[in-house]
C-alpha atoms as a PDB file:
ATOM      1  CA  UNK A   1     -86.657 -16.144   6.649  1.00  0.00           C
ATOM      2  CA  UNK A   2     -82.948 -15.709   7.284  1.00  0.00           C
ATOM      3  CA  UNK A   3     -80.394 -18.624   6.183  1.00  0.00           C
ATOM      4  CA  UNK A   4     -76.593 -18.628   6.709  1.00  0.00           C
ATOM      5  CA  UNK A   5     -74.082 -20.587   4.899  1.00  0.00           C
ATOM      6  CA  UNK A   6     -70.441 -21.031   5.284  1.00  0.00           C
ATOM      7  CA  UNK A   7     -69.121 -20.803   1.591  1.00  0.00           C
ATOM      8  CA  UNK A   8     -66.806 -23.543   2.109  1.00  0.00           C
ATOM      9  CA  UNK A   9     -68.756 -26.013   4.001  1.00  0.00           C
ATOM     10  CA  UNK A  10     -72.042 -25.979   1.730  1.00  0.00           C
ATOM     11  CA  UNK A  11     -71.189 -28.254  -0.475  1.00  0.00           C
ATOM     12  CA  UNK A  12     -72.750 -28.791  -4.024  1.00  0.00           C
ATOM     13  CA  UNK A  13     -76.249 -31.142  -3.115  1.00  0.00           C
ATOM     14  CA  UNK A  14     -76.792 -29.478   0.396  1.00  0.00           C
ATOM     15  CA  UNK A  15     -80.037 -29.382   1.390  1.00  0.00           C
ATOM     16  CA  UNK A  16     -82.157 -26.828   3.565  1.00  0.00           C
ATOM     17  CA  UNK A  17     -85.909 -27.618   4.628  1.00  0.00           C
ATOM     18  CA  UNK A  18     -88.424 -24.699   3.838  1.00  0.00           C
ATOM     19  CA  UNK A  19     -91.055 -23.273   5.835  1.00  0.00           C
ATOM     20  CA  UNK A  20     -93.956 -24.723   3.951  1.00  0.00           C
ATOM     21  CA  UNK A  21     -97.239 -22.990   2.562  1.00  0.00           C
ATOM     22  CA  UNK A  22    -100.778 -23.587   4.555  1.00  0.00           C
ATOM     23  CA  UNK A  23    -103.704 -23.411   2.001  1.00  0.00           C
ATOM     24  CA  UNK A  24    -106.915 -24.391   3.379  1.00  0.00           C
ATOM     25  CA  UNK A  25    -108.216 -25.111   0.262  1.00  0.00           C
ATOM     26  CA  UNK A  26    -108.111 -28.840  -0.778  1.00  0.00           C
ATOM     27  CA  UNK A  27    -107.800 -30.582  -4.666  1.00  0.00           C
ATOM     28  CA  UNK A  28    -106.955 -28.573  -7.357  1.00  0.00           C
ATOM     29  CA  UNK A  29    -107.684 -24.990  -5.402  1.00  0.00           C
ATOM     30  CA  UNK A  30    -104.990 -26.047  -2.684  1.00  0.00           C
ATOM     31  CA  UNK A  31    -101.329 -25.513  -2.914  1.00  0.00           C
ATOM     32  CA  UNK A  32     -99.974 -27.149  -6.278  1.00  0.00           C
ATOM     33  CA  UNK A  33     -96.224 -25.396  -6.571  1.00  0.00           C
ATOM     34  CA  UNK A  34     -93.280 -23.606  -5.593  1.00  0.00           C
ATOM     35  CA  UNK A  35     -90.757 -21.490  -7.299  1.00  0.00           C
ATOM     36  CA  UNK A  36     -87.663 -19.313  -6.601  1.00  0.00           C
ATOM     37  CA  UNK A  37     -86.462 -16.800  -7.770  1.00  0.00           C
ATOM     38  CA  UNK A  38     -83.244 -15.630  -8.755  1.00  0.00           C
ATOM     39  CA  UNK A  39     -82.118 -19.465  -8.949  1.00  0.00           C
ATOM     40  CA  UNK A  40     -78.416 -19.441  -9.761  1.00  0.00           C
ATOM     41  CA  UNK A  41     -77.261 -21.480  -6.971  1.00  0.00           C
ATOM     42  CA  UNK A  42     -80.108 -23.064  -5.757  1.00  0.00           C
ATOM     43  CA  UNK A  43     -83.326 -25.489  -7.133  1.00  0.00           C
ATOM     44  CA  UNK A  44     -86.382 -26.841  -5.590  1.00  0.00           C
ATOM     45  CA  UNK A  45     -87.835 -30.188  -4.774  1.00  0.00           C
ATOM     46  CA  UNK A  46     -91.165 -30.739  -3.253  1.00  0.00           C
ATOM     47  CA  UNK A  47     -92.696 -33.504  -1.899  1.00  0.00           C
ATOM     48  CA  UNK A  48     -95.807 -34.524  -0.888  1.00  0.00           C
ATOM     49  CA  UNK A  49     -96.757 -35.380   2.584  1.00  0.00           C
ATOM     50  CA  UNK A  50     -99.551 -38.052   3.649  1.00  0.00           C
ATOM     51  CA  UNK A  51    -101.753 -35.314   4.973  1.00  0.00           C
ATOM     52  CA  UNK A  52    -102.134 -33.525   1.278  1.00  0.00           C
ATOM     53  CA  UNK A  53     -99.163 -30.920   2.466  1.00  0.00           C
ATOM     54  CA  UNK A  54     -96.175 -30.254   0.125  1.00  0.00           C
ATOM     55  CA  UNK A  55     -93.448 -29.982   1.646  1.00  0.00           C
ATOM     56  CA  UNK A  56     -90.667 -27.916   0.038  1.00  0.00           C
ATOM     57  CA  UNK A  57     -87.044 -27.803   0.108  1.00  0.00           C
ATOM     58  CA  UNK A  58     -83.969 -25.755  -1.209  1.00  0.00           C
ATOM     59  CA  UNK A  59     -80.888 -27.572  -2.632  1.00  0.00           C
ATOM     60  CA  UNK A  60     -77.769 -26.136  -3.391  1.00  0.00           C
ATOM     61  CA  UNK A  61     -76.698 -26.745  -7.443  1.00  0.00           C
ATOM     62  CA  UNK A  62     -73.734 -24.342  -7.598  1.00  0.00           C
ATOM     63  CA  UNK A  63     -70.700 -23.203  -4.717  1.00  0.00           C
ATOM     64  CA  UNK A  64     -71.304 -20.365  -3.063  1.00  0.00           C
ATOM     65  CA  UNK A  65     -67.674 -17.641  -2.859  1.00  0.00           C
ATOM     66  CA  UNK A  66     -68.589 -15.117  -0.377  1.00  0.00           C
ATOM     67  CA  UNK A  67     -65.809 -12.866  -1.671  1.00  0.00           C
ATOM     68  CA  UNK A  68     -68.250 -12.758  -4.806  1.00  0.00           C
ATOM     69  CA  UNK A  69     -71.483 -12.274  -3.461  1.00  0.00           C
ATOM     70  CA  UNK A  70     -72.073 -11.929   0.679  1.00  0.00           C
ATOM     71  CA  UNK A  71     -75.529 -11.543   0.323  1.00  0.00           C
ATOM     72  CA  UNK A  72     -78.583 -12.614  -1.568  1.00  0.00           C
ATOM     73  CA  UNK A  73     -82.373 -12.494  -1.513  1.00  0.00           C
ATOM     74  CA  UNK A  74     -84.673 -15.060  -2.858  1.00  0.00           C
ATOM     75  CA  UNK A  75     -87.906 -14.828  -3.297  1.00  0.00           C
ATOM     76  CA  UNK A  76     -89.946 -18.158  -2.731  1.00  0.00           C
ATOM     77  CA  UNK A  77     -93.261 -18.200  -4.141  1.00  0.00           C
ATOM     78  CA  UNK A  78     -96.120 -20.315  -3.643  1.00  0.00           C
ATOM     79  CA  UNK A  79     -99.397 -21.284  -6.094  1.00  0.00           C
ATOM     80  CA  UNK A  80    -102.342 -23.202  -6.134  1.00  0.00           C
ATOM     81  CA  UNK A  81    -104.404 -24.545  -8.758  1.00  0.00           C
ATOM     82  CA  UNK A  82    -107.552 -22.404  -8.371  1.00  0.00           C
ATOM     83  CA  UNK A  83    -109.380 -19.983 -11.269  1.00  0.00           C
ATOM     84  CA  UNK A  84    -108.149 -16.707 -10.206  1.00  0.00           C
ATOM     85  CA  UNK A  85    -104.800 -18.290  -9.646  1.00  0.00           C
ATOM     86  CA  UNK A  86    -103.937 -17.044  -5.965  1.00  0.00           C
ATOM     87  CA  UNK A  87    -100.506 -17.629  -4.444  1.00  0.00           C
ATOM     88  CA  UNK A  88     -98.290 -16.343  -1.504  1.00  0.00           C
ATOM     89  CA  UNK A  89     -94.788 -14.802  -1.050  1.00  0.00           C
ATOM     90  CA  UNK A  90     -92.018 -15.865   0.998  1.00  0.00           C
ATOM     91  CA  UNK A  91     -88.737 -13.821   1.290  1.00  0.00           C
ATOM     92  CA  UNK A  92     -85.460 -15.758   1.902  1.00  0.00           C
ATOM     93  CA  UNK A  93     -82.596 -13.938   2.962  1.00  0.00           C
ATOM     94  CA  UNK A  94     -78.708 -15.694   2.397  1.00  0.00           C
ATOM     95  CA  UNK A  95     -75.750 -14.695   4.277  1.00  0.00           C
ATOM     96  CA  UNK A  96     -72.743 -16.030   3.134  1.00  0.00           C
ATOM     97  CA  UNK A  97     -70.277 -16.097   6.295  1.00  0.00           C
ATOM     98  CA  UNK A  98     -66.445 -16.590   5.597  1.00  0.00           C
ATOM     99  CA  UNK A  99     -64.288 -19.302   5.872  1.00  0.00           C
ATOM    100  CA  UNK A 100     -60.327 -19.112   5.419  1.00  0.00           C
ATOM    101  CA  UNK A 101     -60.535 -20.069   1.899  1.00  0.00           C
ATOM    102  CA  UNK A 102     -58.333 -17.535   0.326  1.00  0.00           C
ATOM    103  CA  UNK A 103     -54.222 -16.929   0.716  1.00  0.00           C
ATOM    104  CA  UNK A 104     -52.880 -13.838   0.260  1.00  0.00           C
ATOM    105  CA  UNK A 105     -51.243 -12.427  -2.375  1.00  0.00           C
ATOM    106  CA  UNK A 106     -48.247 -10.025  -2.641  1.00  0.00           C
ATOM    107  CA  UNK A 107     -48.453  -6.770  -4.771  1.00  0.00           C
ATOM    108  CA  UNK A 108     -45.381  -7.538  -6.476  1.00  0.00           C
ATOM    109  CA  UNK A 109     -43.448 -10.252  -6.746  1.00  0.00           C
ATOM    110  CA  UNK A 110     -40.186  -8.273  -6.258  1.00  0.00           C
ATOM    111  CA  UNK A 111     -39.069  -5.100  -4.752  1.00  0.00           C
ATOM    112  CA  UNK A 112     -36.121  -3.432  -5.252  1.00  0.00           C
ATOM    113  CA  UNK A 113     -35.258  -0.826  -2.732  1.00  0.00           C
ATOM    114  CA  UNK A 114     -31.581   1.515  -2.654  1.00  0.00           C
ATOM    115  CA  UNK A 115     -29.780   1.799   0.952  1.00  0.00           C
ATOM    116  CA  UNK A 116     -26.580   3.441   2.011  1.00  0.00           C
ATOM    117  CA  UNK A 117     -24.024   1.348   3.154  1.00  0.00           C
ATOM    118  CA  UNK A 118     -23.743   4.031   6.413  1.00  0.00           C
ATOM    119  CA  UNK A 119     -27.320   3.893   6.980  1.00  0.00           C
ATOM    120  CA  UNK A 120     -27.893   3.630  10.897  1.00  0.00           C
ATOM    121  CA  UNK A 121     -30.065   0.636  12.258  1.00  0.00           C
ATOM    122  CA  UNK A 122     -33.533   1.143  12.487  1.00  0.00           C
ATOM    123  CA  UNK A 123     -33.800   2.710   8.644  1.00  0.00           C
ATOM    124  CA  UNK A 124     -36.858   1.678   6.742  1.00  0.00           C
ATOM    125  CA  UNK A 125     -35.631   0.195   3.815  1.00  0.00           C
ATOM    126  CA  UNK A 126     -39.214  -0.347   2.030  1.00  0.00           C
ATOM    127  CA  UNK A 127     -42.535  -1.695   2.554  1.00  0.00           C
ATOM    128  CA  UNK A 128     -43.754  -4.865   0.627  1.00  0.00           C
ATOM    129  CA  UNK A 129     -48.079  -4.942   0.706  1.00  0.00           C
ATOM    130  CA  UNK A 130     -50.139  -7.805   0.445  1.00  0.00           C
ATOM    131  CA  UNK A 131     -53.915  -8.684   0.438  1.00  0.00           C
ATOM    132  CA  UNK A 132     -56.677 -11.117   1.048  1.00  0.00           C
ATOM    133  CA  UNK A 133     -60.043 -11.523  -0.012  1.00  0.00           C
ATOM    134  CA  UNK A 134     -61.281 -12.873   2.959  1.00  0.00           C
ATOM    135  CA  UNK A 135     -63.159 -11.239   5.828  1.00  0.00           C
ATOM    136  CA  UNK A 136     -62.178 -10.281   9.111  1.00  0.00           C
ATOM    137  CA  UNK A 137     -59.786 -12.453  10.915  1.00  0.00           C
ATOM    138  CA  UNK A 138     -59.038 -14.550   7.857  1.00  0.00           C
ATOM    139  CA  UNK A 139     -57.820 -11.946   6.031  1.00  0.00           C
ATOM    140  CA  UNK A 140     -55.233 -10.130   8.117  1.00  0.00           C
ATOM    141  CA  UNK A 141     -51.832 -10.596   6.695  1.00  0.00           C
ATOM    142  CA  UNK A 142     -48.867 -10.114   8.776  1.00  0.00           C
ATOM    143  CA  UNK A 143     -45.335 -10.683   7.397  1.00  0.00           C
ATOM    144  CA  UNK A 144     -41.981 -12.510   8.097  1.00  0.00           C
ATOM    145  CA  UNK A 145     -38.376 -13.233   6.716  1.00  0.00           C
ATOM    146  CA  UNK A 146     -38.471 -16.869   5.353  1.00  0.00           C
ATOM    147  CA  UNK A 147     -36.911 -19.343   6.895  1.00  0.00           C
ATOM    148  CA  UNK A 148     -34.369 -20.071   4.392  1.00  0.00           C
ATOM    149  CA  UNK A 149     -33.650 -16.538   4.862  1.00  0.00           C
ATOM    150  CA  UNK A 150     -32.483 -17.192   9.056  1.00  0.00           C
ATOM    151  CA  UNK A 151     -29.065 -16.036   8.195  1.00  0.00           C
ATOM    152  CA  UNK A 152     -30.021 -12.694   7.745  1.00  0.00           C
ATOM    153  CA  UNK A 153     -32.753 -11.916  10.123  1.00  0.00           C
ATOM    154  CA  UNK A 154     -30.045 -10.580  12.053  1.00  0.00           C
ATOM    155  CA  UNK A 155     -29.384  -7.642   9.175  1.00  0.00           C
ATOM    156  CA  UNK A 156     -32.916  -6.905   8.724  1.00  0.00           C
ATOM    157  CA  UNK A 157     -35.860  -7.303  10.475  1.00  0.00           C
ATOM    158  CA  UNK A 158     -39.448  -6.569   8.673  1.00  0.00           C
ATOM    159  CA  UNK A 159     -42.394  -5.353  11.285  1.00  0.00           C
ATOM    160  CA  UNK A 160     -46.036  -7.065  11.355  1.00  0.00           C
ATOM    161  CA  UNK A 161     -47.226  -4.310   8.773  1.00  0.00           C
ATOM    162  CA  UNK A 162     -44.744  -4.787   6.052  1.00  0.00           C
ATOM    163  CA  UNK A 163     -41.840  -2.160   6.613  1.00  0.00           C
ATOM    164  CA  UNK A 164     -38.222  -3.824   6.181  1.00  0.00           C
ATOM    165  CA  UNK A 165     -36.299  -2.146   8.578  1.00  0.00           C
ATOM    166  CA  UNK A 166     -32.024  -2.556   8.959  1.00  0.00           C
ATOM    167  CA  UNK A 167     -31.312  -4.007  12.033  1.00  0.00           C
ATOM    168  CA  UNK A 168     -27.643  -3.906  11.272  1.00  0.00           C
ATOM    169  CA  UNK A 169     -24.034  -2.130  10.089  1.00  0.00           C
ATOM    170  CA  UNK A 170     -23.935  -2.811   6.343  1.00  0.00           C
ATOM    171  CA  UNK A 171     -20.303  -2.346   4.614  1.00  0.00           C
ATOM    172  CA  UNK A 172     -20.703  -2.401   0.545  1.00  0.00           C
ATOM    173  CA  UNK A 173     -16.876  -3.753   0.880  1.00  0.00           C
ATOM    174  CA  UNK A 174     -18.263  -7.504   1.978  1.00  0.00           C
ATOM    175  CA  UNK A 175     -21.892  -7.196   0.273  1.00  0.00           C
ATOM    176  CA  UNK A 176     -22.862  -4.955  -2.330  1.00  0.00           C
ATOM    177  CA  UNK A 177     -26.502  -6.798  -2.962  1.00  0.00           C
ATOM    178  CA  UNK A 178     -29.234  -8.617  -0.605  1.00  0.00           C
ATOM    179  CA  UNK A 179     -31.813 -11.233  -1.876  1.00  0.00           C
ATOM    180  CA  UNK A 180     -34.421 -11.428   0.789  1.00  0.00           C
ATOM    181  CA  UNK A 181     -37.373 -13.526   0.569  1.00  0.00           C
ATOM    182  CA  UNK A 182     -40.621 -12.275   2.979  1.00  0.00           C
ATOM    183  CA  UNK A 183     -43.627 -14.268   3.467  1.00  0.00           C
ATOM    184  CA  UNK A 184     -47.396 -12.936   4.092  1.00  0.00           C
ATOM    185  CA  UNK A 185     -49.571 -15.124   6.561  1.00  0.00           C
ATOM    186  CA  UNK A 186     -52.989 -15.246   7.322  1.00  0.00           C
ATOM    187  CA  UNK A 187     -54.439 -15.886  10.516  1.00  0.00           C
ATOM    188  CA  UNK A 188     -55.551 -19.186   9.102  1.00  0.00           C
ATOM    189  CA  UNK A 189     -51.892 -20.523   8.034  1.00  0.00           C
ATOM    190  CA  UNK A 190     -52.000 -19.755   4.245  1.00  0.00           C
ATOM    191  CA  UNK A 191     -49.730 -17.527   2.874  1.00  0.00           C
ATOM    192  CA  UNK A 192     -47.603 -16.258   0.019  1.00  0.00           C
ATOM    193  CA  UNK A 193     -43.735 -14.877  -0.618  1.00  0.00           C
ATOM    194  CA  UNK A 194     -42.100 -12.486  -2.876  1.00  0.00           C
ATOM    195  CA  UNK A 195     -38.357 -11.233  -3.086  1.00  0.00           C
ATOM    196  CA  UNK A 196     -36.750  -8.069  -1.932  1.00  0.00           C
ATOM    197  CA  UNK A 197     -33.666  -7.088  -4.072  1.00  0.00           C
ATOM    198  CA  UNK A 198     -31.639  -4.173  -1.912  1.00  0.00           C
ATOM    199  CA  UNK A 199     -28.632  -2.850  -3.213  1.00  0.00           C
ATOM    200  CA  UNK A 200     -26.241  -1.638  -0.940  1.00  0.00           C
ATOM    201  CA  UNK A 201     -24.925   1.769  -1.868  1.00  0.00           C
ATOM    202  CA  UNK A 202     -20.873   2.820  -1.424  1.00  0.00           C
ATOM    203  CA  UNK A 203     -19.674   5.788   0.850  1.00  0.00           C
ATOM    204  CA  UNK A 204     -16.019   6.973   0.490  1.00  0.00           C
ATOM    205  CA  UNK A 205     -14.857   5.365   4.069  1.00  0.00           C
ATOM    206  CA  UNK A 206     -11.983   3.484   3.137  1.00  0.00           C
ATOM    207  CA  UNK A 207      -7.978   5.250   2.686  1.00  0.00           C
ATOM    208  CA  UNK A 208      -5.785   4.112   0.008  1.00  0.00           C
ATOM    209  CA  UNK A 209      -3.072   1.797   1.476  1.00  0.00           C
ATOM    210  CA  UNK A 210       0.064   1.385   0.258  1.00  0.00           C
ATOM    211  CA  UNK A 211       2.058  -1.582   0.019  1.00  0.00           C
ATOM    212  CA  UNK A 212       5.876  -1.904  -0.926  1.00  0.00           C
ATOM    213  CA  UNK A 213       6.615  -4.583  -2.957  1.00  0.00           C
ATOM    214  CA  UNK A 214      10.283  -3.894  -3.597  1.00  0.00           C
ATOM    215  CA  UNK A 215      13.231  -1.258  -2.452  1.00  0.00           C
ATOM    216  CA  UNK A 216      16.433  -0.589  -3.062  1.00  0.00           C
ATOM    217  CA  UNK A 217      18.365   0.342   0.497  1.00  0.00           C
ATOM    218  CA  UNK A 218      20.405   2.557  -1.252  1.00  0.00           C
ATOM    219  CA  UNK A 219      20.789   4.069  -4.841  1.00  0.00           C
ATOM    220  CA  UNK A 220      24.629   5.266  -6.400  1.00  0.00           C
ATOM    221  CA  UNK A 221      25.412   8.784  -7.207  1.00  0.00           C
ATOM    222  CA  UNK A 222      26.253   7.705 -10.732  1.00  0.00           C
ATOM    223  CA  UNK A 223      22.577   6.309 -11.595  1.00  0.00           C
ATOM    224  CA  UNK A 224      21.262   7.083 -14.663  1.00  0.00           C
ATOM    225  CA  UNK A 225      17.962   8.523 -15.219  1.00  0.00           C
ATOM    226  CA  UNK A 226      15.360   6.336 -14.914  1.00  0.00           C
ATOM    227  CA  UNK A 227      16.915   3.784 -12.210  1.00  0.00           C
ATOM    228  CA  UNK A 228      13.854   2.232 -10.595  1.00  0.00           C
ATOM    229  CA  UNK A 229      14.189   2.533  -6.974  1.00  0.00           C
ATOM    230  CA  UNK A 230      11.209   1.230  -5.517  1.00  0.00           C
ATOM    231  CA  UNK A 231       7.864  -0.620  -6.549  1.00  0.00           C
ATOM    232  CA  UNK A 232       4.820  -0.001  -4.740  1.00  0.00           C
ATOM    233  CA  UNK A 233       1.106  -1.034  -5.140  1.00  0.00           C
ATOM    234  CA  UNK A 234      -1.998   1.193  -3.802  1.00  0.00           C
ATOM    235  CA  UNK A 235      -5.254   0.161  -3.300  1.00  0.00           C
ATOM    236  CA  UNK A 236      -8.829   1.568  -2.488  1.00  0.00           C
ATOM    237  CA  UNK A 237     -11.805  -0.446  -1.655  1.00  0.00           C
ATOM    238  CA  UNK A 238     -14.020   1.477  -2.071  1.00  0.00           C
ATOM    239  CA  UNK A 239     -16.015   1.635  -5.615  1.00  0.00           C
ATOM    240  CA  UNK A 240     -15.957   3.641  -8.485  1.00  0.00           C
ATOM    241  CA  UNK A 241     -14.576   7.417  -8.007  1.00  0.00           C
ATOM    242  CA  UNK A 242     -14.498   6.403  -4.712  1.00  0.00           C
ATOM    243  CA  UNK A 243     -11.926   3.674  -4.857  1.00  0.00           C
ATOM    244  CA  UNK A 244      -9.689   5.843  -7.870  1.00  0.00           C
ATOM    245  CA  UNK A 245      -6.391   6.876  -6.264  1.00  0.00           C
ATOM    246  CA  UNK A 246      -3.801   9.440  -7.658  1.00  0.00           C
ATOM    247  CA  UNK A 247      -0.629   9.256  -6.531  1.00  0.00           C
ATOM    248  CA  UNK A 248       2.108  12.342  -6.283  1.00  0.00           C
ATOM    249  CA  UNK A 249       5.608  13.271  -4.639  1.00  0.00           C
ATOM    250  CA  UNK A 250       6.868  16.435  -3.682  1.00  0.00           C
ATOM    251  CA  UNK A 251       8.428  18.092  -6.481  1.00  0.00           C
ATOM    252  CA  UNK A 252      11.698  19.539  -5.248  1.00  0.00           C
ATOM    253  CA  UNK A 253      13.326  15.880  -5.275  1.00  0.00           C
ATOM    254  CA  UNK A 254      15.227  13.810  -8.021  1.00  0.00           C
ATOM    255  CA  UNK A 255      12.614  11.229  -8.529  1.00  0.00           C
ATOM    256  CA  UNK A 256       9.097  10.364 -10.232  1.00  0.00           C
ATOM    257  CA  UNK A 257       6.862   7.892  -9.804  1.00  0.00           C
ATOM    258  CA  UNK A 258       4.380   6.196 -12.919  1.00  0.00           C
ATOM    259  CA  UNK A 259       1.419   3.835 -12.524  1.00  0.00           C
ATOM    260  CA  UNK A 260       1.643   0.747 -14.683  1.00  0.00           C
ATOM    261  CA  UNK A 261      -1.868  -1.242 -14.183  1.00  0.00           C
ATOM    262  CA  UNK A 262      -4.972  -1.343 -12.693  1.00  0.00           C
ATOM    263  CA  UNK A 263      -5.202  -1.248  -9.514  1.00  0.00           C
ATOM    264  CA  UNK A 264      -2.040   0.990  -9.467  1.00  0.00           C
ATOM    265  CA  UNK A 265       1.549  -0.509  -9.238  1.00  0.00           C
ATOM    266  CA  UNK A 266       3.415   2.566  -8.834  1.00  0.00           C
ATOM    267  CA  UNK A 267       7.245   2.596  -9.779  1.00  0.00           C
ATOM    268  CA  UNK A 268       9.245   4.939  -7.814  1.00  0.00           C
ATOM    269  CA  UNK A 269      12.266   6.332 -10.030  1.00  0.00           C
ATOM    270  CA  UNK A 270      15.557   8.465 -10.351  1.00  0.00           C
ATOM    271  CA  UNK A 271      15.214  11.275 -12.644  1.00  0.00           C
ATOM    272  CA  UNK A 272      18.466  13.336 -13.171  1.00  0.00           C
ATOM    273  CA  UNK A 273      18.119  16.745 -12.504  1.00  0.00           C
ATOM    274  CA  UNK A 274      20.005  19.146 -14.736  1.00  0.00           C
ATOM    275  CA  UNK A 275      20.079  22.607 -13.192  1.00  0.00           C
END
């Protein structure tokens, strides 16, 4: 005998009607029992019929989780009263079929992934993997940026399997760090998020500029050493070694410069030259 139950929609106190046992004998040589065995989810309860018969049927006493146990096999056995004892064998096989009971969940809650700020579009960034317990259609995941994440699905894009990919120029000068939150769906609507962390890596593609800040038009032949003549700042954007600048003049001339501050405020100088 074959039985199938959906693991959701068998509820605790289900019932399911038996095939019942034929023993021609009658009193206490006919059929007096039933039992099943194993019997962790189910029990039974007979009753007796107007025409001596005992009818017999299975109730369920505990939930069944397919994603514990798909399949069982029960063996239903039936006895009479007689001296030898004689009885006969039933075998009930249980399928548990799926329902969409299960979300997915993420491998890790959050992934931290390294990319160039020259990287060209279409670079995977990094793959984020989750998984459900459920069978078949219920438990394909595909993924998507969240919707409080709209702003950026123009910057990155993340394909049905899982792989972020940049879908856009990055420049480490206006964003050094991305917080993007993806979301795993199942085919049945449930689903579950985690956070991508990406830090956006600097390249050396910005020039110092320099900006004057004061002059003198003209400087007399009787300054002494030391006369400032002009006061300049220089800046990098870009980070770190990247972004340090070192000034210099040629050397044949009568002047100097010195950096007072960070970033640079350069002081351009007379220095008398004594020959």
């Amino acid at each position: 005998m074959f039985l199938f139950f959906e693991s959701a929609s068998a509820v605790v106190g289900s019932k399911f009607m038996l095939e019942k046992a034929i023993d021609p004998d009658i009193g206490l040589n006919g059929l007096q029992s039933y039992t099943l065995k194993p019997n962790d989810n189910f029990i039974l309860k007979m009753n007796s019929q107007s025409d001596g018969g005992k009818k017999v049927e299975m109730i369920l006493q505990k939930s069944l989780d397919r994603e514990k146990q798909e399949y069982a096999s029960l063996l239903l056995t039936a006895v009479d009263g007689g001296e030898p004892q004689r009885s006969g064998t039933m075998q009930i096989h249980i399928t548990v079929l799926d329902v969409n009971d299960n979300a997915p969940v993420f491998t890790q809650t959050v992934y931290k992934a390294e990319i160039k700020e020259n990287s060209v579009n279409g670079t995977v960034i990094t793959k984020v993997s989750a998984s459900d317990a459920d069978k078949g259609s219920n438990g394909e995941v595909s993924y998507v940026i969240g919707n409080s994440m709209r702003g950026l699905s123009n910057v990155f894009v993340i394909t049905e399997d899982g792989h972020l990919v940049l879908n856009a120029p990055l420049d480490y000068e206006k964003a050094q760090k991305y917080e993007i939150y993806v979301e795993a769906v199942d085919r049945g609507g449930l689903s579950d998020s985690s956070k991508v962390i990406i830090d956006v890596g600097d390249i050396n593609d910005n020039t110092p500029v320099i900006k004057i800040i004061s002059s003198s038009i003209s400087i007399g032949e009787n300054s002494p050493s030391g006369t400032v003549v002009a006061v300049m700042s220089v800046n990098d954007p870009d980070s770190d070694v990247n972004g340090k600048v070192e000034c210099t003049i040629n050397k044949n001339t009568p002047f100097a410069i010195t950096s007072t501050s960070i970033p640079p405020i350069i002081s351009f100088y007379f220095v008398e030259k004594h020959s």
